[in-house]
Protein backbone atom coordinates (compact mmCIF):
# COMPACT_ATOMS: atom_id res chain seq x y z
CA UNK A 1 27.65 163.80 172.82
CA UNK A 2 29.50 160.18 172.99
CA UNK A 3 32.73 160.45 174.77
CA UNK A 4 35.21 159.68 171.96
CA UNK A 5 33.54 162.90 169.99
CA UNK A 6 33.68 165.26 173.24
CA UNK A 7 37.36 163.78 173.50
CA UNK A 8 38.28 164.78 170.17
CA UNK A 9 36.41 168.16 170.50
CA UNK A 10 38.46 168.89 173.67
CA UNK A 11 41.99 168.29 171.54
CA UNK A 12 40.51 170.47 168.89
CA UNK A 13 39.95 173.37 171.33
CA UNK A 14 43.41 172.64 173.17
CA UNK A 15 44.86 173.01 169.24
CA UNK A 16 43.26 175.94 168.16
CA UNK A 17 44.66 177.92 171.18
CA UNK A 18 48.10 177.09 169.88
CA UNK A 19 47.20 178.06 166.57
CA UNK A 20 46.30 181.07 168.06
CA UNK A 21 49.82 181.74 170.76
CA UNK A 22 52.02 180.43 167.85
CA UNK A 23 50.02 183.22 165.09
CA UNK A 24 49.88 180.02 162.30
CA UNK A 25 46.15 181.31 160.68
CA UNK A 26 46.62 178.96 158.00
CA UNK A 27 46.28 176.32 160.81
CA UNK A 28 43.98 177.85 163.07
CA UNK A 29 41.04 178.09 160.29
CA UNK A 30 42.00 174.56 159.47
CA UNK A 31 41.00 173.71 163.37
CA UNK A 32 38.24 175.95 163.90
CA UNK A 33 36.95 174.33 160.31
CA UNK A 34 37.38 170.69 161.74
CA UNK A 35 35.57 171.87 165.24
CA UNK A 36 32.59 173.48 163.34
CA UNK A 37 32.52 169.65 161.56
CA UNK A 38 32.30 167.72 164.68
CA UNK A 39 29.59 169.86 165.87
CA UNK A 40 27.76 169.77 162.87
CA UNK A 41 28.13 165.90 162.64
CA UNK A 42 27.18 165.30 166.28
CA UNK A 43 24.26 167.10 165.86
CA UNK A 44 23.08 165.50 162.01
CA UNK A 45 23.92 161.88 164.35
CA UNK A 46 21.11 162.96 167.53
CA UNK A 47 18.48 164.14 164.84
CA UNK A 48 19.21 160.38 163.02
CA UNK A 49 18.59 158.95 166.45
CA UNK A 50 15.74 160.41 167.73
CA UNK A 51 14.08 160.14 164.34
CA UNK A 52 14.70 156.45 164.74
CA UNK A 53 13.95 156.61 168.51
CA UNK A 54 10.28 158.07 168.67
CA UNK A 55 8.93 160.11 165.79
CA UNK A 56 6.72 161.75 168.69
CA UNK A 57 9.80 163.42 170.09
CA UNK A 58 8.67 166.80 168.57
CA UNK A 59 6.09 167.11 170.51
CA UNK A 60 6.98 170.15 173.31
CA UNK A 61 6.21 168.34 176.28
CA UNK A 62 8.58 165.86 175.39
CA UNK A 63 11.30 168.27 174.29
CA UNK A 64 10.67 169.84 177.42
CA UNK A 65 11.09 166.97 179.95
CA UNK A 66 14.31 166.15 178.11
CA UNK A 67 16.08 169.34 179.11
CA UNK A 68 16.29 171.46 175.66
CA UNK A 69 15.87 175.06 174.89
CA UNK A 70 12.38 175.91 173.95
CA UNK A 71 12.24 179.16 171.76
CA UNK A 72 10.63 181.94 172.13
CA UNK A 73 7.93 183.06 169.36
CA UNK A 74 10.38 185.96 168.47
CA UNK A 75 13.86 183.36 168.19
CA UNK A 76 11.61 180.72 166.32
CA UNK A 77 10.60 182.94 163.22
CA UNK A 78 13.78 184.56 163.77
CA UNK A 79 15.42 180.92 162.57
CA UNK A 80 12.54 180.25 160.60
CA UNK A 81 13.44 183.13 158.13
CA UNK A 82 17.03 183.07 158.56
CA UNK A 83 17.43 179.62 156.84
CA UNK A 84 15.26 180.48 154.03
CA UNK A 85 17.63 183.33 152.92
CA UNK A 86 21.04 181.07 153.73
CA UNK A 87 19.04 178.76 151.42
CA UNK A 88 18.62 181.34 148.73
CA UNK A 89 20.79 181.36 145.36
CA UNK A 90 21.36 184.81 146.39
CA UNK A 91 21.46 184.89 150.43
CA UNK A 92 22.99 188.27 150.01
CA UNK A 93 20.33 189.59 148.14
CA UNK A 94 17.74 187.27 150.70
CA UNK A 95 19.02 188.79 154.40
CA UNK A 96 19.27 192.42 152.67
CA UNK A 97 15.87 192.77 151.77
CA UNK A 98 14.76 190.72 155.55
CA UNK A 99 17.19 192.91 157.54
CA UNK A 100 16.98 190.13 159.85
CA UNK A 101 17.59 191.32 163.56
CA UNK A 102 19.13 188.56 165.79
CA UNK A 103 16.99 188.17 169.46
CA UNK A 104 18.67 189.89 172.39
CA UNK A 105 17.95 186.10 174.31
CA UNK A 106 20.13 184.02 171.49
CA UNK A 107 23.50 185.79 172.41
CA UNK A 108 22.48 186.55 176.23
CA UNK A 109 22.69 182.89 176.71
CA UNK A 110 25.36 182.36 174.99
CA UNK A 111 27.29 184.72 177.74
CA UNK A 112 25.92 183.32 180.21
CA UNK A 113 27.24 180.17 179.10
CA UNK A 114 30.22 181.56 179.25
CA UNK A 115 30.38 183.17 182.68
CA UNK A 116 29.51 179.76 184.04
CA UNK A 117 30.93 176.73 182.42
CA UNK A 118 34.61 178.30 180.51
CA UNK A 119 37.07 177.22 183.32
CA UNK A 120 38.84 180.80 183.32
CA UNK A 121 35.96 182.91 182.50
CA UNK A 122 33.81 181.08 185.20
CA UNK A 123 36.75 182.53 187.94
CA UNK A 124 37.21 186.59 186.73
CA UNK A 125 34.89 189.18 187.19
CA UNK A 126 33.36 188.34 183.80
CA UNK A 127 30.08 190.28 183.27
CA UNK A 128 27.59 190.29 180.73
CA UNK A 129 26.02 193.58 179.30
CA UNK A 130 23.23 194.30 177.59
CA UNK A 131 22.41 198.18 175.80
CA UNK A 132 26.35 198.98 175.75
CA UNK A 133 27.03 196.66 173.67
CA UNK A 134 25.62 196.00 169.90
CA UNK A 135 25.69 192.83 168.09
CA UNK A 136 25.13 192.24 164.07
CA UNK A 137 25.69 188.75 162.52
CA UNK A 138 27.07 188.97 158.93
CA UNK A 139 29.22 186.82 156.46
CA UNK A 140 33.55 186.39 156.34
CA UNK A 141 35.86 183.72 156.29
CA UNK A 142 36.56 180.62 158.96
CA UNK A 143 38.12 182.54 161.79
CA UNK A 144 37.12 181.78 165.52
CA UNK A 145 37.04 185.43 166.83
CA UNK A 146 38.77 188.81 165.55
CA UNK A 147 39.72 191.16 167.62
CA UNK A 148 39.58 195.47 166.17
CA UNK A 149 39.14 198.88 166.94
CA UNK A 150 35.34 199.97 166.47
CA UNK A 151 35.95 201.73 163.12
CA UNK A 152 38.81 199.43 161.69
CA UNK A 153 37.54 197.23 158.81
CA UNK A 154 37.19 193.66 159.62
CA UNK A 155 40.37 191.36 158.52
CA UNK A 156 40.75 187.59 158.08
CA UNK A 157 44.12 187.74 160.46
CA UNK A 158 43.23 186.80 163.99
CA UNK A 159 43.65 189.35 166.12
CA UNK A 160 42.50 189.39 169.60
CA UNK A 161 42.39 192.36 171.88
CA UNK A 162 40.55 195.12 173.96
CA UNK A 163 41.56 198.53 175.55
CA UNK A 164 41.22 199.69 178.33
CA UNK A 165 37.83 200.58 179.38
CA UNK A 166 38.02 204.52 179.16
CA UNK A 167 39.17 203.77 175.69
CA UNK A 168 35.91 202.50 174.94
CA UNK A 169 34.50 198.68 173.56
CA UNK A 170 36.67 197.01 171.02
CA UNK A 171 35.20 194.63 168.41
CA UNK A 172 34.93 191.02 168.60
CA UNK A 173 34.31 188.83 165.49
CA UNK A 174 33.33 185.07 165.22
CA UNK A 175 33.09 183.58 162.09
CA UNK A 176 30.18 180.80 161.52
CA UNK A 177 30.24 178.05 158.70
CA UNK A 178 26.82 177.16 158.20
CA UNK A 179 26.08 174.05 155.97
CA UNK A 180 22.61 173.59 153.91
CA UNK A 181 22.09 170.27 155.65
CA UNK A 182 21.96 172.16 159.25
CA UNK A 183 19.06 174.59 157.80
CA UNK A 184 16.78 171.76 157.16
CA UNK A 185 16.68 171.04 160.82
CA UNK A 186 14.46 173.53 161.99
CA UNK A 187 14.74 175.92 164.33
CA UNK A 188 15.64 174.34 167.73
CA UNK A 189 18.65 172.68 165.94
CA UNK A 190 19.99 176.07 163.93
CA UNK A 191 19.61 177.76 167.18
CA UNK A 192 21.55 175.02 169.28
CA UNK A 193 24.38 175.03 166.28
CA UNK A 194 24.96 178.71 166.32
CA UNK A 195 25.24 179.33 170.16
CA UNK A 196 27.40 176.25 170.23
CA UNK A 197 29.48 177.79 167.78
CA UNK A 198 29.61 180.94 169.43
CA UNK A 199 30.68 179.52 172.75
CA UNK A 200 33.43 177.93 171.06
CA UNK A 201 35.12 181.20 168.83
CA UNK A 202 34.37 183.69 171.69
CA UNK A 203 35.84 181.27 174.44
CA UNK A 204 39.36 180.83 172.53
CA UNK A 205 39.21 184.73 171.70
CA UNK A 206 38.85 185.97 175.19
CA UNK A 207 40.93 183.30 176.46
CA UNK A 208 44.04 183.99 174.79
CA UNK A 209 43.16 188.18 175.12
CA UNK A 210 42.73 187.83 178.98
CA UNK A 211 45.60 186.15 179.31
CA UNK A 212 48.56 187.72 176.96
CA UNK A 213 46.69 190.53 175.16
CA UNK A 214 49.60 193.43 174.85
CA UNK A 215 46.73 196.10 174.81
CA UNK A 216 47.37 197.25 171.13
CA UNK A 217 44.14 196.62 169.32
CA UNK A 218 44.16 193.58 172.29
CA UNK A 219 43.38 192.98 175.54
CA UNK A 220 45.63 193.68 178.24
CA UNK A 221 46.12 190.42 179.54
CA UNK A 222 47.36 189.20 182.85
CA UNK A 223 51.18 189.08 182.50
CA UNK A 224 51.10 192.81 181.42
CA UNK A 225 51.86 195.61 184.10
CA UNK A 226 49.37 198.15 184.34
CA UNK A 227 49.56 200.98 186.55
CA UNK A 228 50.67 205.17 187.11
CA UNK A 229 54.27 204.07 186.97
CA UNK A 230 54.09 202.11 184.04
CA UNK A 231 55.06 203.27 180.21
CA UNK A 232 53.11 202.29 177.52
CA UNK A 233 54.83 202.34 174.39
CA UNK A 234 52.95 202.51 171.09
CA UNK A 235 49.85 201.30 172.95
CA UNK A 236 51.69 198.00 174.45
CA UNK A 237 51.87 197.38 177.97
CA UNK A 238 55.18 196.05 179.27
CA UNK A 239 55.41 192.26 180.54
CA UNK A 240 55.73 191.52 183.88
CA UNK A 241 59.23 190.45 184.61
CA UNK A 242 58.79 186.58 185.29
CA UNK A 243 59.56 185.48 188.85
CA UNK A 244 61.78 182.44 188.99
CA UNK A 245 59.78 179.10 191.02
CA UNK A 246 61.70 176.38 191.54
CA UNK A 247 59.19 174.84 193.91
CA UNK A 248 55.53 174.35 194.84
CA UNK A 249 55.72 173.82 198.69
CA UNK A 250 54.40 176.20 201.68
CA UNK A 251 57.74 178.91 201.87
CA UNK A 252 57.10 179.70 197.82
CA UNK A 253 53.33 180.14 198.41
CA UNK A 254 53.47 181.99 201.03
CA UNK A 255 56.11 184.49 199.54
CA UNK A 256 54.27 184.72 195.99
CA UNK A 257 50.62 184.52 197.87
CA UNK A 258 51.99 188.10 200.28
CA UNK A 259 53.28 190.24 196.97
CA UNK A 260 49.21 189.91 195.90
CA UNK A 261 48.36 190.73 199.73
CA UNK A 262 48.16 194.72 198.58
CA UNK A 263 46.84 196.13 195.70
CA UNK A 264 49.69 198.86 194.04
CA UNK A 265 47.96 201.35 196.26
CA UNK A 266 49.19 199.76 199.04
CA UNK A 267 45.94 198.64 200.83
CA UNK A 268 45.83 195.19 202.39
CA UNK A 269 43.30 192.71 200.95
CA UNK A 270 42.75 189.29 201.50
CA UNK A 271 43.78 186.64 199.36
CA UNK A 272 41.37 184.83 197.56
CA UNK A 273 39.84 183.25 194.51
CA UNK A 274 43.18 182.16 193.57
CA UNK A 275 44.18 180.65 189.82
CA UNK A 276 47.04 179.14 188.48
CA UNK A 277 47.17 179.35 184.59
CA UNK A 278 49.30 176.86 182.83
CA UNK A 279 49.97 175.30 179.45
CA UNK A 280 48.96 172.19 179.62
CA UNK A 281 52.15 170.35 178.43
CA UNK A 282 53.68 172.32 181.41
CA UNK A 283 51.08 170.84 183.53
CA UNK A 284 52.01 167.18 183.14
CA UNK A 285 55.58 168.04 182.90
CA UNK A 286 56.39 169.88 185.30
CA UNK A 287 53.39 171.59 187.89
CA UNK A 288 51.53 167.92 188.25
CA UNK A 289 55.06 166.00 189.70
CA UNK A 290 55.56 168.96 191.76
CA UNK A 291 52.22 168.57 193.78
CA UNK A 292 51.44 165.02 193.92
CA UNK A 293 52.55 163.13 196.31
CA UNK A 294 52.36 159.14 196.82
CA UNK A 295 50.97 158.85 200.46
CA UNK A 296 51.84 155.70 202.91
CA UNK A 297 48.61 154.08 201.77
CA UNK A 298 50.59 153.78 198.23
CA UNK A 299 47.80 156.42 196.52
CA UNK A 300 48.84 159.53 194.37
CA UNK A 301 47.06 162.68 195.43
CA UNK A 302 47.79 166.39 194.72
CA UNK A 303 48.49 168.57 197.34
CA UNK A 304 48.77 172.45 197.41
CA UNK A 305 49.39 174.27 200.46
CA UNK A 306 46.74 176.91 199.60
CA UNK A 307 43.35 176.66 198.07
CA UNK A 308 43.64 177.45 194.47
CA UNK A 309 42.17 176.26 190.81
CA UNK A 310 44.76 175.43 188.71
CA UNK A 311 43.23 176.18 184.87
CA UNK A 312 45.17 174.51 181.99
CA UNK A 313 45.60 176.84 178.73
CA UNK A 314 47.41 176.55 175.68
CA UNK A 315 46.97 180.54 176.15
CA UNK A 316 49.99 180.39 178.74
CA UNK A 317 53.73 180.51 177.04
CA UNK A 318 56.14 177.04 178.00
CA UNK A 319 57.71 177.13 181.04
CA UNK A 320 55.70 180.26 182.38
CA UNK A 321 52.69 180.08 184.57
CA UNK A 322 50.01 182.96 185.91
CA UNK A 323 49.25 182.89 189.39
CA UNK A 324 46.86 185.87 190.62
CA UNK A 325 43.09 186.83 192.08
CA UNK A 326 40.65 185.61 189.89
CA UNK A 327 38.11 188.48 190.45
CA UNK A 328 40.88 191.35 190.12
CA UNK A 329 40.65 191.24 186.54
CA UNK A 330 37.52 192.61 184.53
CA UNK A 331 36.21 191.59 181.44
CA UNK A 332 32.82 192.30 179.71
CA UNK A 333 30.92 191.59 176.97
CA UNK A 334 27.41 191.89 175.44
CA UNK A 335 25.19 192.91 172.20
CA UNK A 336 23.48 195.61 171.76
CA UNK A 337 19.36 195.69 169.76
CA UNK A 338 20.50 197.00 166.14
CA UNK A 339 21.85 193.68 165.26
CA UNK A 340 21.87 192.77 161.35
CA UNK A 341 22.20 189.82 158.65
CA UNK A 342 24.79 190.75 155.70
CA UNK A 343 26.75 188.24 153.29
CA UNK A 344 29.90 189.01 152.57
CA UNK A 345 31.91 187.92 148.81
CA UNK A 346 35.34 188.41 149.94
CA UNK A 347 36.04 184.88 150.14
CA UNK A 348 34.00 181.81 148.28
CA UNK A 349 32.89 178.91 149.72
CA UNK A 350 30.78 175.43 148.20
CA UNK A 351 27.49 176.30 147.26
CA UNK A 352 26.47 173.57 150.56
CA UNK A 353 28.36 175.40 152.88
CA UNK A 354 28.47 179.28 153.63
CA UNK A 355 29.90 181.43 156.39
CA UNK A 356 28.78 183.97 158.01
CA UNK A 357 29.88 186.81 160.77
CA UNK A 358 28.81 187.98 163.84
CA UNK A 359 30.32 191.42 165.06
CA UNK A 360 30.29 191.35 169.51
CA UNK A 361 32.05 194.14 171.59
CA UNK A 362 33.95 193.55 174.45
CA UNK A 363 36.61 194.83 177.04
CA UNK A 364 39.02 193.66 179.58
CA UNK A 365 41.64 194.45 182.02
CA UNK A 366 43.65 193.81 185.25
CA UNK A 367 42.39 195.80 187.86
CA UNK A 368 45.95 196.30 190.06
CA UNK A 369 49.28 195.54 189.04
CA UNK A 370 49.77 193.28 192.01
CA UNK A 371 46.59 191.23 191.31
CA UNK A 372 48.41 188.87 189.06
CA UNK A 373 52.41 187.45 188.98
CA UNK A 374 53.93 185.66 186.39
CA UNK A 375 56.13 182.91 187.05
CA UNK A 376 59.20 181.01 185.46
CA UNK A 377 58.52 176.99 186.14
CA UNK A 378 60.64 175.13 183.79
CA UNK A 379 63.12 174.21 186.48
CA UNK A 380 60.34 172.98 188.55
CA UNK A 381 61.16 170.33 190.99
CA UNK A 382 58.84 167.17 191.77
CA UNK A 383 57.57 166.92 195.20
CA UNK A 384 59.30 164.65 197.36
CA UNK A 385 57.38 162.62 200.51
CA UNK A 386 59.81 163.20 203.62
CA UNK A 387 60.02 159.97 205.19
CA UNK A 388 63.90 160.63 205.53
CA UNK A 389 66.58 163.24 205.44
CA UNK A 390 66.99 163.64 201.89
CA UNK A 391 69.32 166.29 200.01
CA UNK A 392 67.31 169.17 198.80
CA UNK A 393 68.61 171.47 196.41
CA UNK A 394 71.00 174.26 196.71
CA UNK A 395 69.48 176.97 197.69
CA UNK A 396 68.81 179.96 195.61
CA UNK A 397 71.72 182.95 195.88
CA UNK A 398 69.39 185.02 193.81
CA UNK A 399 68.82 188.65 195.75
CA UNK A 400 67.80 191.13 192.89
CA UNK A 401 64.40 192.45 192.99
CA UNK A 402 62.34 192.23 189.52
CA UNK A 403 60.65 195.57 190.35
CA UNK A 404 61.03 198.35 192.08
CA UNK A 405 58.34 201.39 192.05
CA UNK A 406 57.60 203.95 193.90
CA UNK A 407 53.96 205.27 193.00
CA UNK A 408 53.58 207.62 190.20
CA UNK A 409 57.43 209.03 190.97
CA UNK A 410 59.26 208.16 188.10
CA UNK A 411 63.12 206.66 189.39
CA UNK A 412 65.87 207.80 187.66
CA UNK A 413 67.66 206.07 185.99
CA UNK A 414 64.71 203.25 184.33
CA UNK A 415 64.87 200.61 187.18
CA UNK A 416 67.05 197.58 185.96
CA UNK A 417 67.96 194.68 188.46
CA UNK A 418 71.57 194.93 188.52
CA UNK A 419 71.33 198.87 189.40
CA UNK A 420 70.82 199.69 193.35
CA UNK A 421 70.76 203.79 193.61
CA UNK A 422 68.50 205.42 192.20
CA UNK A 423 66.92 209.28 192.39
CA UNK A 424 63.06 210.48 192.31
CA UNK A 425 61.46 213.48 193.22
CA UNK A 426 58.05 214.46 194.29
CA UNK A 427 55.34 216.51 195.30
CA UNK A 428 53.38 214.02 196.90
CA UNK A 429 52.98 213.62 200.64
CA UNK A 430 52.94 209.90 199.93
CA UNK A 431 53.92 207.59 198.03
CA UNK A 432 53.52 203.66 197.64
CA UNK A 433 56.40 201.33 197.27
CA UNK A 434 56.32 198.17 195.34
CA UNK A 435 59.37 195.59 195.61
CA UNK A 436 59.08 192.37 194.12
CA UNK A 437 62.08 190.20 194.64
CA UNK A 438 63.22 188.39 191.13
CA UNK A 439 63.28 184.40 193.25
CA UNK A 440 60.15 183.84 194.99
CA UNK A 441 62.32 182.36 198.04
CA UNK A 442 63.81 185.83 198.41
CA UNK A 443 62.69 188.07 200.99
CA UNK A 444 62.02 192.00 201.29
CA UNK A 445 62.74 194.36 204.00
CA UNK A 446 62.59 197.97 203.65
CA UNK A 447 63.57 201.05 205.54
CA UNK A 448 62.60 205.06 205.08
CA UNK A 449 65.39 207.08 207.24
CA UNK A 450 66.40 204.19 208.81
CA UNK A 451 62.55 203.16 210.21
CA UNK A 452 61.47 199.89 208.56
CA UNK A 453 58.11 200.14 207.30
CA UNK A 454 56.55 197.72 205.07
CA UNK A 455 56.81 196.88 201.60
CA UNK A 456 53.25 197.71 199.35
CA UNK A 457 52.70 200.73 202.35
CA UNK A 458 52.58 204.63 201.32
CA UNK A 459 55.84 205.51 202.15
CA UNK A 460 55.26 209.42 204.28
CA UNK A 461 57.61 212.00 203.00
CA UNK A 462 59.67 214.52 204.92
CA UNK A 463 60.58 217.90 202.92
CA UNK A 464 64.25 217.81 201.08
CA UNK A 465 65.99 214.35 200.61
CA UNK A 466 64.59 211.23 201.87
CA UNK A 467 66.51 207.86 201.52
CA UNK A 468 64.84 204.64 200.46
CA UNK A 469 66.26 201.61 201.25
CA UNK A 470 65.59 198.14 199.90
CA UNK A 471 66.90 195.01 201.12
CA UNK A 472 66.79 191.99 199.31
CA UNK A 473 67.63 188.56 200.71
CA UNK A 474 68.48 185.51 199.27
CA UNK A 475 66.97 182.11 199.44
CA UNK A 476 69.75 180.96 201.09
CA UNK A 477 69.82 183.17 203.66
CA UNK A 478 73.00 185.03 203.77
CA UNK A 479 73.45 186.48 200.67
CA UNK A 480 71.88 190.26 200.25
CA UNK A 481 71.99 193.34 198.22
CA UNK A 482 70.06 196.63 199.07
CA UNK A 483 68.79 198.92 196.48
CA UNK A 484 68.92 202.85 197.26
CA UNK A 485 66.31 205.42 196.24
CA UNK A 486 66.90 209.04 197.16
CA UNK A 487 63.77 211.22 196.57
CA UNK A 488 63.87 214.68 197.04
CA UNK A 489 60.12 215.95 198.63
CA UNK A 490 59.40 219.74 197.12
């Protein structure tokens, strides 16, 4: 693919995730329309020029040496019959009486594709499945992937999304415009189209899922708690209170790096396999000043004071960022062997170009509620070389905590920031507390009758009253306010 095109492609993708975060359908299958065209064209442009390069380049050996996909015997006739019936006056009619089953190999290397090269999928615990899974390839409208319960009829809204995985696999759709010119081709080239397509509408589907799916009919994305403590209402996990970053150097790292240093059961873990999701205008605005620095040799280089991929998205809201463990949140996805050709009428295209469905299954979620922190970065500051004493900013007098839990005990009243005493009761010998301090400079201290133990450890219970007490200090180091739990042990 020429650069320009692959440029282009790239501002497509970036496009249709907005499409997606700002809900404008009209717009998104406008994009994922103009994508499928620059696909379509590159590929009509390399058959033009290696007709015109060596009319011997069908030979296999050739094909071989020059990196592409040979087919197997089963995904050649496969293609082979599948553009006859698109070509048919009546492809509805044509794939019915074929029942044309897609090869388990087309879509498994289209996931692995995905777990390899997609920048966030590449860095979660993304796994491909195979039985659990089925996979059918019909006919819709131009969507890039639908999101659906298993028995709810498939929509032309997008709607992306999977439950949690007790719930069982929610649908996945991706929608395929397939143009009469692409089936004369032959095989190797419908087969390169399709998969390419595929990357495309399940990469922006799971992308925007994993990271903001509300867990209705969705995913539930990163910024969503999860957890005993947490209420669900009408299916939709709560967001994550956003903690407020005013700076990228070594203190603010630390602080946010130590509230993922324990999983919400209050075992240690080490840190690692760190991201950093942000929207890309919010990458050049605000997070790229903040780590580069211009060094005494006069050149610009970033510099982060922890190892970490930092993964632009359109899938991230302005002025909010994701920072979390990479491999603490689960997502799968597969086909299963029943998969089947249909044509759909609901919507009617030119009798050159058709589209078509295919129906994947998938599922996702955060694994703790401490594996991933949202962030508030649109007062970001840039990154200043110290060469002299410089003015900083004031310091942050912020000492409320975001959240406060206490295990499955349920704190009465609701925790709110601007409340500090608070009643639980239990029947637990233990219990974990979780305090996460609303400024990242802000720091944590917490006692149990007077003993300081430490914050993300089970908290041991004496029978009758017990007094929590949380401690929350400012950036600026002097100003404090303590939060009180009482919990009764029975």
């Amino acid at each position: 693919m020429k650069n320009n095109d692959r440029m282009t492609l790239d501002q497509l993708r970036q496009q249709l995730q907005q499409n997606i975060s700002d809900g404008d359908t009209a717009a998104f299958g406008e994009t994922f329309g103009q994508i499928s065209q620059c696909i379509r064209d590159e590929m009509l442009a390399e058959v033009q020029d290696r007709v015109n390069e060596a009319k011997q380049a069908m030979d296999t050996n050739v094909r071989v040496s020059r990196g592409e996909a040979m087919l197997t015997s089963e995904e050649r006739e496969y293609y082979q019959k599948l553009a006859v019936a698109m070509a048919d006056k009546n492809p509805k009619q044509a794939l019915s009486d074929l029942n044309l089953v897609m090869p388990e190999t087309v879509i498994e290397r289209v996931f692995e594709d995905l777990r390899t090269e997609h920048r966030l999928l590449s860095k979660i615990n993304f796994i491909p499945t195979g039985a659990a899974i089925k996979m059918t390839y019909n006919a819709n409208g131009y969507q890039e992937a639908a999101w659906g319960e298993l028995c709810d009829e498939i929509i032309k809204e997008l709607v992306s999304g999977f439950k949690v995985a007790n719930t069982g696999l929610l649908k996945l759709s991706a929608f395929i415009p397939v143009c009469k010119a692409a089936l004369e081709l032959g095989p190797e080239w419908l087969d390169r189209y399709v998969r390419e397509i595929l990357y495309e509408a399940y990469a922006n589907g799971l992308e925007v899922g994993i990271v903001k799916g509300s867990g209705k009919d969705q995913p539930i994305g990163m910024i969503r708690q999860v957890g005993e403590s947490v209420t669900v209402t009408g299916g939709i996990y709560p967001e994550k209170t956003p903690i407020t970053v005013n700076a990228l150097d070594v203190q603010t790292f630390g602080n946010l790096l130590s509230l993922m240093a324990t999983d919400d059961g209050g075992k240690p873990r080490p840190i690692r396999d760190v991201i950093l999701l942000v929207n890309p205008v919010d990458y050049y605005k605000g997070v790229m000043p903040a780590i580069t620095i211009k060094a005494p040799d006069g050149t610009y280089r970033e510099e982060l004071p922890y190892p970490m991929d930092i993964i632009q998205t359109p899938a991230v809201p302005l002025g909010k960022a994701v920072m979390g463990l990479g491999y603490r949140y689960f997502a799968a996805i597969g086909s299963g062997k029943d998969g089947q050709i249909d044509y759909s009428d609901h919507y009617q295209f030119l009798e050159d170009n058709r589209v078509y469905l295919i129906k994947g299954f998938a599922n996702g979620f955060p694994m703790d509620n401490n594996a991933f922190l949202l962030l508030d970065i649109s007062n970001l500051e840039a990154a200043i070389y110290k060469v002299q004493s410089v003015t900083g900013r004031a310091l942050s007098s912020d000492a409320t905590l975001a959240s406060l839990s206490l295990g499955s005990a349920t704190l009465s009243p609701a925790f709110a920031g601007d409340t500090t005493s608070y009643t639980a009761t239990t029947t637990n010998a233990t219990n974990v507390i979780n305090a996460v301090p609303a400024d990242a400079g802000a720091t944590v201290a917490v006692t149990l009758n007077g003993t300081e133990v430490a914050n993300g450890s089970a908290l041991s219970w004496s029978s009758g009253s017990n007094t929590v007490v949380v401690k929350v200090t400012a950036e600026d180091g002097t100003t404090n306010k303590s939060y009180t739990v009482t919990v009764t042990k029975s």
